[in-house]
C-alpha atoms as a PDB file:
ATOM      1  CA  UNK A   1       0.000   0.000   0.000  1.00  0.00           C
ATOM      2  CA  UNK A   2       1.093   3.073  -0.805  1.00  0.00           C
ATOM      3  CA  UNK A   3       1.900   5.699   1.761  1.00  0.00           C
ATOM      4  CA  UNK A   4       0.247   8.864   0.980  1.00  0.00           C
ATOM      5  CA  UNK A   5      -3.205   6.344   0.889  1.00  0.00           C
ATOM      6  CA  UNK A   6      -3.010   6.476   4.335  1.00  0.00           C
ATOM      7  CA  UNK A   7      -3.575  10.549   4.675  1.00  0.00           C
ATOM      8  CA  UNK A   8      -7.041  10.302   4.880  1.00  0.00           C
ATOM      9  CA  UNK A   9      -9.029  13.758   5.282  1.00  0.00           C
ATOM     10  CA  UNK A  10     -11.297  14.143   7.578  1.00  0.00           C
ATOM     11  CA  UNK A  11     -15.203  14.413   6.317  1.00  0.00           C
ATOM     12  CA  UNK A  12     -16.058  17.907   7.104  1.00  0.00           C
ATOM     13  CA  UNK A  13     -12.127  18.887   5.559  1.00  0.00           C
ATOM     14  CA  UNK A  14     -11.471  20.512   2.019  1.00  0.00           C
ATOM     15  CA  UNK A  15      -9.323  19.983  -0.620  1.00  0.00           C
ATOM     16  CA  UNK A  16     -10.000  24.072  -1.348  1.00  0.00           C
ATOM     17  CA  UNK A  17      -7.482  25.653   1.285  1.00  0.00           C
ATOM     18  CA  UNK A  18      -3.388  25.179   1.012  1.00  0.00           C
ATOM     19  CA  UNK A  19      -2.453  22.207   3.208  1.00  0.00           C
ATOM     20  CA  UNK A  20       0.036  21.751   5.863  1.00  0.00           C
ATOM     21  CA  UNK A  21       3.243  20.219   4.174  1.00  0.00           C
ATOM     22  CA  UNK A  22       3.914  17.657   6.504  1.00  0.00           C
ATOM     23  CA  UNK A  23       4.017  14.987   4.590  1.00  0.00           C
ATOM     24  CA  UNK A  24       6.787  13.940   2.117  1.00  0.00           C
ATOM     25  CA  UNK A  25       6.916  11.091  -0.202  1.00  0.00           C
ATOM     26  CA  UNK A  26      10.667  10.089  -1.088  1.00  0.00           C
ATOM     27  CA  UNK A  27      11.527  12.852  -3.631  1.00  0.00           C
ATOM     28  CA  UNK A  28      14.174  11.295  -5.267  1.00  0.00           C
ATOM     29  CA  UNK A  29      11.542   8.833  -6.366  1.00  0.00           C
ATOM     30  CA  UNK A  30       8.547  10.627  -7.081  1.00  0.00           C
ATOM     31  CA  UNK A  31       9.227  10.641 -11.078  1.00  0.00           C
ATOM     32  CA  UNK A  32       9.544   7.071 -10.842  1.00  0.00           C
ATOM     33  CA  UNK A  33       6.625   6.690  -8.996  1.00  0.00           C
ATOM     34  CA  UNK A  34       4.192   9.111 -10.307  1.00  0.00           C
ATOM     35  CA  UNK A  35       2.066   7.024 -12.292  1.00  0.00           C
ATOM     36  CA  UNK A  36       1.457   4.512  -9.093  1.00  0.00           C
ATOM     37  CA  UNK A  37       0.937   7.593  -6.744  1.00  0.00           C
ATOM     38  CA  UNK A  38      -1.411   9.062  -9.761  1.00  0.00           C
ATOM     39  CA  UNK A  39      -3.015   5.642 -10.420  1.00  0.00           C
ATOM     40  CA  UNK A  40      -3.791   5.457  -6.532  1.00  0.00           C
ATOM     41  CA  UNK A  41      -5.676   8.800  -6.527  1.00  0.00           C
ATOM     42  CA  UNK A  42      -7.619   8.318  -9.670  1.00  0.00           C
ATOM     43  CA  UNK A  43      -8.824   5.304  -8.174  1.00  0.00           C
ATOM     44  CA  UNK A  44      -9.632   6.959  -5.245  1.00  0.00           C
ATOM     45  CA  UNK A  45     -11.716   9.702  -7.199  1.00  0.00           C
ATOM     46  CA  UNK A  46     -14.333   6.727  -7.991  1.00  0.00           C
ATOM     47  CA  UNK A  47     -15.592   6.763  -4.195  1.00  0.00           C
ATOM     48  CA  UNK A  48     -14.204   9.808  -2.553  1.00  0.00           C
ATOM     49  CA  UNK A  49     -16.344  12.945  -4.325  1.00  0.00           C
ATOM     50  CA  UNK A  50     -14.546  15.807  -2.527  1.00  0.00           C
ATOM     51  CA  UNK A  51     -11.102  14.527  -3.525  1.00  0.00           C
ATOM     52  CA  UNK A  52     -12.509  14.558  -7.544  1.00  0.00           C
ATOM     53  CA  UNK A  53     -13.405  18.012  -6.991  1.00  0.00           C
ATOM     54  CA  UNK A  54     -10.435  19.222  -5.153  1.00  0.00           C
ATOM     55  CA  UNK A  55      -8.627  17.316  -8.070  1.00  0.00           C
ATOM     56  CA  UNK A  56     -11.086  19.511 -11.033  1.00  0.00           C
ATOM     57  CA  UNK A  57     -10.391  22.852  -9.312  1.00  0.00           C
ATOM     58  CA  UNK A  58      -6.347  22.543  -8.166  1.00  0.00           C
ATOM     59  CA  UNK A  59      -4.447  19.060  -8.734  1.00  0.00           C
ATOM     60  CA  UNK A  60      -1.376  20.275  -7.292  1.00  0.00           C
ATOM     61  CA  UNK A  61      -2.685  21.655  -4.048  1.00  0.00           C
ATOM     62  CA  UNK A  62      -5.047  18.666  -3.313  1.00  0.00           C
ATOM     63  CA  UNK A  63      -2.307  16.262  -4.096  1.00  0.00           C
ATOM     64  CA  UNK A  64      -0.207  17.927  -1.914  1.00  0.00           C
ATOM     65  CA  UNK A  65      -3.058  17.259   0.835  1.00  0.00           C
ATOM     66  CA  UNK A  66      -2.073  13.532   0.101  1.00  0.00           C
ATOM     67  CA  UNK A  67       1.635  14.264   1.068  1.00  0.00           C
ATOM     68  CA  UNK A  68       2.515  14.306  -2.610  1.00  0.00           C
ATOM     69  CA  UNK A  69       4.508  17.145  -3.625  1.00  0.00           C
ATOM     70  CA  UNK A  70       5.547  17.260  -7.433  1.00  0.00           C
ATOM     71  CA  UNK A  71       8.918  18.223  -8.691  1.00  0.00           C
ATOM     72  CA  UNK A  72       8.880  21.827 -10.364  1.00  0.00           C
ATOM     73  CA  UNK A  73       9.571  20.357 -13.509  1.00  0.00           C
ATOM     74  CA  UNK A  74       6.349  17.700 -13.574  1.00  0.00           C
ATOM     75  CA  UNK A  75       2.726  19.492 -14.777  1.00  0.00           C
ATOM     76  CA  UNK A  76      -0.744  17.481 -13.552  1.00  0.00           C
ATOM     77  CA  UNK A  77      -3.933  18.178 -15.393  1.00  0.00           C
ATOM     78  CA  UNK A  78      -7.127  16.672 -14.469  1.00  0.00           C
ATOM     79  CA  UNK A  79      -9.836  16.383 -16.844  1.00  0.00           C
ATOM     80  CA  UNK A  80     -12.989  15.128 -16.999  1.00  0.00           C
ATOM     81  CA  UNK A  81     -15.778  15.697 -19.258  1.00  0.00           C
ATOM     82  CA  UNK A  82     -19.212  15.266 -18.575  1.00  0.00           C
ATOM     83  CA  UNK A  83     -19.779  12.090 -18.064  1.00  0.00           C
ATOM     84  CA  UNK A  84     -16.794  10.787 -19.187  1.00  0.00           C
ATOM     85  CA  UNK A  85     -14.287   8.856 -16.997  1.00  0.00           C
ATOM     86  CA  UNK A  86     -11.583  11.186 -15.222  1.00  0.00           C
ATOM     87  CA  UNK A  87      -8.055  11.653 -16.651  1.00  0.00           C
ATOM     88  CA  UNK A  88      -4.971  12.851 -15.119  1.00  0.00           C
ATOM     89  CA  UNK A  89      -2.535  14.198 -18.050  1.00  0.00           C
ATOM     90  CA  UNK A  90       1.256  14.359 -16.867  1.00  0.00           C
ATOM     91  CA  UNK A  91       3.627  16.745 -18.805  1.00  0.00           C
ATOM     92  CA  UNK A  92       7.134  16.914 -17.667  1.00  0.00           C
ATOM     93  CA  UNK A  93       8.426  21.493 -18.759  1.00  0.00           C
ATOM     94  CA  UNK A  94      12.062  21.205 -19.609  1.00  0.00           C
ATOM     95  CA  UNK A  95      14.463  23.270 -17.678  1.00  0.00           C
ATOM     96  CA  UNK A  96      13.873  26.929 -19.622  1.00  0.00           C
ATOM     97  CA  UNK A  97      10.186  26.542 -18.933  1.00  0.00           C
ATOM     98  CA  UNK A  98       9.289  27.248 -22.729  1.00  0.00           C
ATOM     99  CA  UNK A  99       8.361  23.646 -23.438  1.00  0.00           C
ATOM    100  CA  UNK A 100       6.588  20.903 -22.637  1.00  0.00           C
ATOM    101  CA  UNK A 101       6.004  17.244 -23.415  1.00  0.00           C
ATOM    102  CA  UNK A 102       3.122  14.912 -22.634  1.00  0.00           C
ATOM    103  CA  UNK A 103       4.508  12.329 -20.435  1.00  0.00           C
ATOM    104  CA  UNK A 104       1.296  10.185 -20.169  1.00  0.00           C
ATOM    105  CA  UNK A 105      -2.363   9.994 -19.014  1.00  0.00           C
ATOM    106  CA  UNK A 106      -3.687   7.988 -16.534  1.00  0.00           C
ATOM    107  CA  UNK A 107      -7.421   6.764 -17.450  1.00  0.00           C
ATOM    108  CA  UNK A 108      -9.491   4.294 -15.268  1.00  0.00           C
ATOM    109  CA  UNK A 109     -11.203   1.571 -17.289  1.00  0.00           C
ATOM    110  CA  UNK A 110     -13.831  -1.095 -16.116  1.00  0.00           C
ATOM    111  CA  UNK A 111     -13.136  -4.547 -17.593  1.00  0.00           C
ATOM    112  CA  UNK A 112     -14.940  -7.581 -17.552  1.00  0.00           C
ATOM    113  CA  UNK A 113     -13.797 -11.165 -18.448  1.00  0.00           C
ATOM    114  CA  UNK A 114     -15.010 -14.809 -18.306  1.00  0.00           C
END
């Protein structure tokens, strides 16, 4: 399990306000790591409803809530439209901050098999 998945806010809190930094996940391997840590969350969104919309309105701030703080360099963008499934885009700025690439997005999908 994951450690940030253990930060669990309390019902009445919201993802609106800056958190208290507190928690750090290992930073040398948050690039490593950022698509389990992402992965985590997005699964998360399916049952928690304030953490999807403190995702919509600021991904950085409401990860941070989660204890994970995002190199400088790394870009999250949550989408989701209408009724379509949430997706977190990761773009990765290179060090002049004129450009950046699409790393990957992270999309849950239901499956079924016999």
């Amino acid at each position: 399990m994951s450690k940030f998945l253990a930060v669990v806010p309390k019902q009445e809190e919201t993802f609106d306000q800056e958190p208290p930094v507190d928690t750090i996940i290992d930073p040398e391997q948050i690039k490593e790591r950022v698509m389990d840590y992402l992965g985590a969350v997005l699964a998360r969104c399916w049952y928690d409803k304030p953490l999807l919309r403190g995702l919509e309105t600021n991904a950085h701030r409401t990860l941070r809530h989660l204890g994970i703080l995002l190199p400088d360099e790394l870009e999250i963008i949550f989408e989701k439209a209408n009724k379509e499934r949430p997706r977190i885009l990761i773009y990765e700025w290179n060090q002049e901050r004129t450009f950046k690439r699409r790393i990957c997005y992270l999309q849950m999908i239901m499956m079924a098999g016999r």
